[in-house]
Protein backbone atom coordinates (compact mmCIF):
# COMPACT_ATOMS: atom_id res chain seq x y z
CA UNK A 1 -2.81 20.54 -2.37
CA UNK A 2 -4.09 22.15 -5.71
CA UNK A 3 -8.24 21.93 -6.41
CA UNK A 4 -7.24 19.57 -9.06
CA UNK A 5 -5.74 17.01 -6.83
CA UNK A 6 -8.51 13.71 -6.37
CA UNK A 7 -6.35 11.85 -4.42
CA UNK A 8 -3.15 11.80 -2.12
CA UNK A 9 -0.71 8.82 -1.86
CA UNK A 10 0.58 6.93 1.39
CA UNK A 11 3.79 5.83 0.79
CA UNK A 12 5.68 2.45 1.84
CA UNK A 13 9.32 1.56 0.59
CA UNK A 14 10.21 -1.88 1.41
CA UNK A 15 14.49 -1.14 1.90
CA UNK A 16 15.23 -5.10 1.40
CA UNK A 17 15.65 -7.04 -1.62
CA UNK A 18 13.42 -7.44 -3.61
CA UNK A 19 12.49 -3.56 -3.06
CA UNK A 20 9.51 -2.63 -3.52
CA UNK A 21 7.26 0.63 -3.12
CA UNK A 22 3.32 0.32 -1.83
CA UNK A 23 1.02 3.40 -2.89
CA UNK A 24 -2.22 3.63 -1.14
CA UNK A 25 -4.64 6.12 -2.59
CA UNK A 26 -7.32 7.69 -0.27
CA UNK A 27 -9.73 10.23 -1.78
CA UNK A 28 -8.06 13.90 -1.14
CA UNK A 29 -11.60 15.13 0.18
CA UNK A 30 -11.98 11.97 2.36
CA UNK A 31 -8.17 11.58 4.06
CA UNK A 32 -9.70 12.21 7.35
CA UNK A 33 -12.66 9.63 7.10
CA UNK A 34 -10.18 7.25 5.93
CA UNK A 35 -7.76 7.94 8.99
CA UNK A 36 -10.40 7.66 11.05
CA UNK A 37 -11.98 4.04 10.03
CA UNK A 38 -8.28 2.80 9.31
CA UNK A 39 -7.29 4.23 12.82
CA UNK A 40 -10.34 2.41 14.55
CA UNK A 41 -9.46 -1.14 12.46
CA UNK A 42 -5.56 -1.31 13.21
CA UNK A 43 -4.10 1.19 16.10
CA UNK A 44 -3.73 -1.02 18.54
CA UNK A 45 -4.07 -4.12 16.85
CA UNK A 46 -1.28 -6.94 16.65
CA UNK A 47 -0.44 -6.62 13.19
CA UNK A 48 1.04 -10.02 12.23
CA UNK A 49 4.36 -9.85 11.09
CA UNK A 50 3.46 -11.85 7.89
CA UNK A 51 0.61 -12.27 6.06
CA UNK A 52 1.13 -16.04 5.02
CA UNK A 53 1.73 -16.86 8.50
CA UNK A 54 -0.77 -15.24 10.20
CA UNK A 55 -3.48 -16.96 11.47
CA UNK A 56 -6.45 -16.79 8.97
CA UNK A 57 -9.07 -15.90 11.46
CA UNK A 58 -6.55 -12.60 12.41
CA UNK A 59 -6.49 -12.17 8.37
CA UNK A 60 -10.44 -12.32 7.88
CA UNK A 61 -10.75 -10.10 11.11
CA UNK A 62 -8.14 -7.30 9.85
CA UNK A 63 -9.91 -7.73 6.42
CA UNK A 64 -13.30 -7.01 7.79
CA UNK A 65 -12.17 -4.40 9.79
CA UNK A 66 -10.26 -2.96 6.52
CA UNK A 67 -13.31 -3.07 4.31
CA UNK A 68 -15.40 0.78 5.36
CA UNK A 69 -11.86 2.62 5.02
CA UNK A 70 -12.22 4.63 1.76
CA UNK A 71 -9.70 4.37 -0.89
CA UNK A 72 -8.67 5.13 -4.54
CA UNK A 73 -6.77 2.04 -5.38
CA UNK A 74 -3.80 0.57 -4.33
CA UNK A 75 -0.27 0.11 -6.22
CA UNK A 76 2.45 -2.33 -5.19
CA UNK A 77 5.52 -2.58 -7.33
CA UNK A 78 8.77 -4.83 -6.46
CA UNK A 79 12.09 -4.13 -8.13
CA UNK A 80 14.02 -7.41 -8.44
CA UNK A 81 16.80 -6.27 -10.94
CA UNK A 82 19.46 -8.24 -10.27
CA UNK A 83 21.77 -4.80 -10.93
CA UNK A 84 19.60 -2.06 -9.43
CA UNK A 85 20.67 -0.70 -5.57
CA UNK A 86 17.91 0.64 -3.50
CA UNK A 87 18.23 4.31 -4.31
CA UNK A 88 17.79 3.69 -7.98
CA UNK A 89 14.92 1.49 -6.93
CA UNK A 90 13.46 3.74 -5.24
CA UNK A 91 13.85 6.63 -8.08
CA UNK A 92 12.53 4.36 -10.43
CA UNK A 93 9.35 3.23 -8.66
CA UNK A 94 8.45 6.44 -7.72
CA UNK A 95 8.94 7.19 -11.49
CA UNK A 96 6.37 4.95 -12.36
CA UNK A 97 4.18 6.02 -10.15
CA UNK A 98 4.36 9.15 -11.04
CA UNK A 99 3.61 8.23 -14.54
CA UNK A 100 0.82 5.96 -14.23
CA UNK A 101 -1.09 8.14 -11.02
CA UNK A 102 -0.48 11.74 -12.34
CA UNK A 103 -3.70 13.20 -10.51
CA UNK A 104 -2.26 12.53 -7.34
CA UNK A 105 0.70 13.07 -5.35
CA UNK A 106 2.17 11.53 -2.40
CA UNK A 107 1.55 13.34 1.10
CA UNK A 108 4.27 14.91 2.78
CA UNK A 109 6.00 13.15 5.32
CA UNK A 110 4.68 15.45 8.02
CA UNK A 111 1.10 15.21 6.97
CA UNK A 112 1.60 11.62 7.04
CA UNK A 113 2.95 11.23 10.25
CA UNK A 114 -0.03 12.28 11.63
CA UNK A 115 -2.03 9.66 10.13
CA UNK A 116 -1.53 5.94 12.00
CA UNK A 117 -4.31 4.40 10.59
CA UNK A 118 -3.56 4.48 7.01
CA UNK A 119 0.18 4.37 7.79
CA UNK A 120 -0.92 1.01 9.06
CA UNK A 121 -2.83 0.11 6.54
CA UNK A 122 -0.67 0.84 3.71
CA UNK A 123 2.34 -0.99 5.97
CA UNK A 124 0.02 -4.25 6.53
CA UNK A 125 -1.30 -4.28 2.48
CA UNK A 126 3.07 -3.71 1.61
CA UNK A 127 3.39 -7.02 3.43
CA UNK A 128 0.48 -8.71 1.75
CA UNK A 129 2.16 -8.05 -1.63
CA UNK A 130 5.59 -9.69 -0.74
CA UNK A 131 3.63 -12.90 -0.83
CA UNK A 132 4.50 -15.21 -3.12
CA UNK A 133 2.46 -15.28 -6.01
CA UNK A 134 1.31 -18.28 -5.85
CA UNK A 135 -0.36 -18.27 -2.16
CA UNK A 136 -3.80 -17.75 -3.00
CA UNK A 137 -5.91 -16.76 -0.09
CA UNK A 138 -10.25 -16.89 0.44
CA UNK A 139 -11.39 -12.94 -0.48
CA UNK A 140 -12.30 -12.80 3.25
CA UNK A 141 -8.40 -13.83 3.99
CA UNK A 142 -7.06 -11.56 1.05
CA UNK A 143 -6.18 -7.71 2.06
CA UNK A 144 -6.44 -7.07 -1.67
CA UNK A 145 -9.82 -7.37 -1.67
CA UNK A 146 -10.83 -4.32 -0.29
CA UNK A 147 -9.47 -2.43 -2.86
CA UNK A 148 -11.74 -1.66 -5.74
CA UNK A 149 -8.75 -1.46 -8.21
CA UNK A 150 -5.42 -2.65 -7.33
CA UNK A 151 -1.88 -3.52 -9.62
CA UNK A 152 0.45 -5.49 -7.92
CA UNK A 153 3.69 -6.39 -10.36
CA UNK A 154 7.20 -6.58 -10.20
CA UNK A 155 9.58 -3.04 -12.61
CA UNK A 156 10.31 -4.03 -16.24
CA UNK A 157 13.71 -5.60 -16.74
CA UNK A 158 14.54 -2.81 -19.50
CA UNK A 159 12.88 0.11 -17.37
CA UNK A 160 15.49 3.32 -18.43
C-alpha cells in the first residue's frame, strides 16, 4: 500500500443471478481496529442466512453490534443484464468501482483472509443489499445504517 492510499476495499462477489459485487471500505490506517470490533460483533455469531427473514431482534442486535466498526462507505452494485455472464459481470463491476473509488484499492486476497470480522461484515451487508427494494426496515433493523455513506444500485443497461 502506497502513502496515498486512504482506504482499502473488502470484496464480496455474489456468483448467482442477479450478480452483484459488495465493496466495504475501512480506513487504510484503521484496518486493524476495524477487524478487531467487526471480529468481536460477528465471529461466532449465527449469521442469518437472510436478512428479510431473520428475526428482527437478531437484525437490531447484529446492527448494534455493527455500529463502533470503522468504515469509509459501503458500495453494493447488482448486474441484472439479461445478456451479461458472470465473468463479464464481474469485470464490469469491478470497473466501476474502480472508477468511482480511485483512492482505494481492494486488499489482496491473502491480507484478507486474515481478516474474519470484516469478511463477515462485508458478507452479512452483501446479503442485506439483495433485498428487495421495497422491504423497508426500522434504522435499528437496517445494516445500512451504519454506514455513513453508502450506494446501493443495480449496472447501467448500456454500461460498455
Amino acid at each position: 500500500m502506497t502513502d496515498r492510499l486512504r482506504a482499502v476495499w473488502l470484496l464480496d462477489w455474489h456468483a448467482d443471478t442477479p450478480y452483484g459485487l459488495t465493496a466495504l471500505g475501512v480506513p487504510a490506517d484503521r484496518l486493524s481496529e476495524a477487524e478487531e470490533k467487526a471480529a468481536s460483533a460477528l465471529v461466532g455469531q449465527a449469521l442469518p442466512a437472510s436478512w428479510q427473514g431473520a428475526d428482527p431482534a437478531l437484525r437490531r442486535r447484529l446492527v448494534a453490534a455493527c455500529r463502533p466498526v470503522p468504515t469509509t462507505r459501503l458500495w453494493h452494485v447488482s448486474d441484472d443484464r439479461p445478456v451479461t455472464d458472470e465473468a463479464r459481470a464481474r469485470q464490469d463491476c469491478l470497473r466501476v468501482l474502480a472508477t468511482e473509488q480511485p483512492e482505494a484499492e481492494p486488499l489482496p486476497a491473502d491480507r484478507v483472509s486474515r481478516l474474519p470480522g470484516l469478511t463477515a461484515l462485508v458478507r452479512l451487508t452483501a446479503l442485506v443489499c439483495r433485498m428487495p427494494p421495497e422491504v423497508w426496515l426500522d434504522a435499528d433493523e437496517d445494516l445500512l445504517d451504519v454506514f455513513d455513506r453508502y450506494t446501493v444500485g443495480y449496472l447501467p443497461d448500456d454500461l460498455l
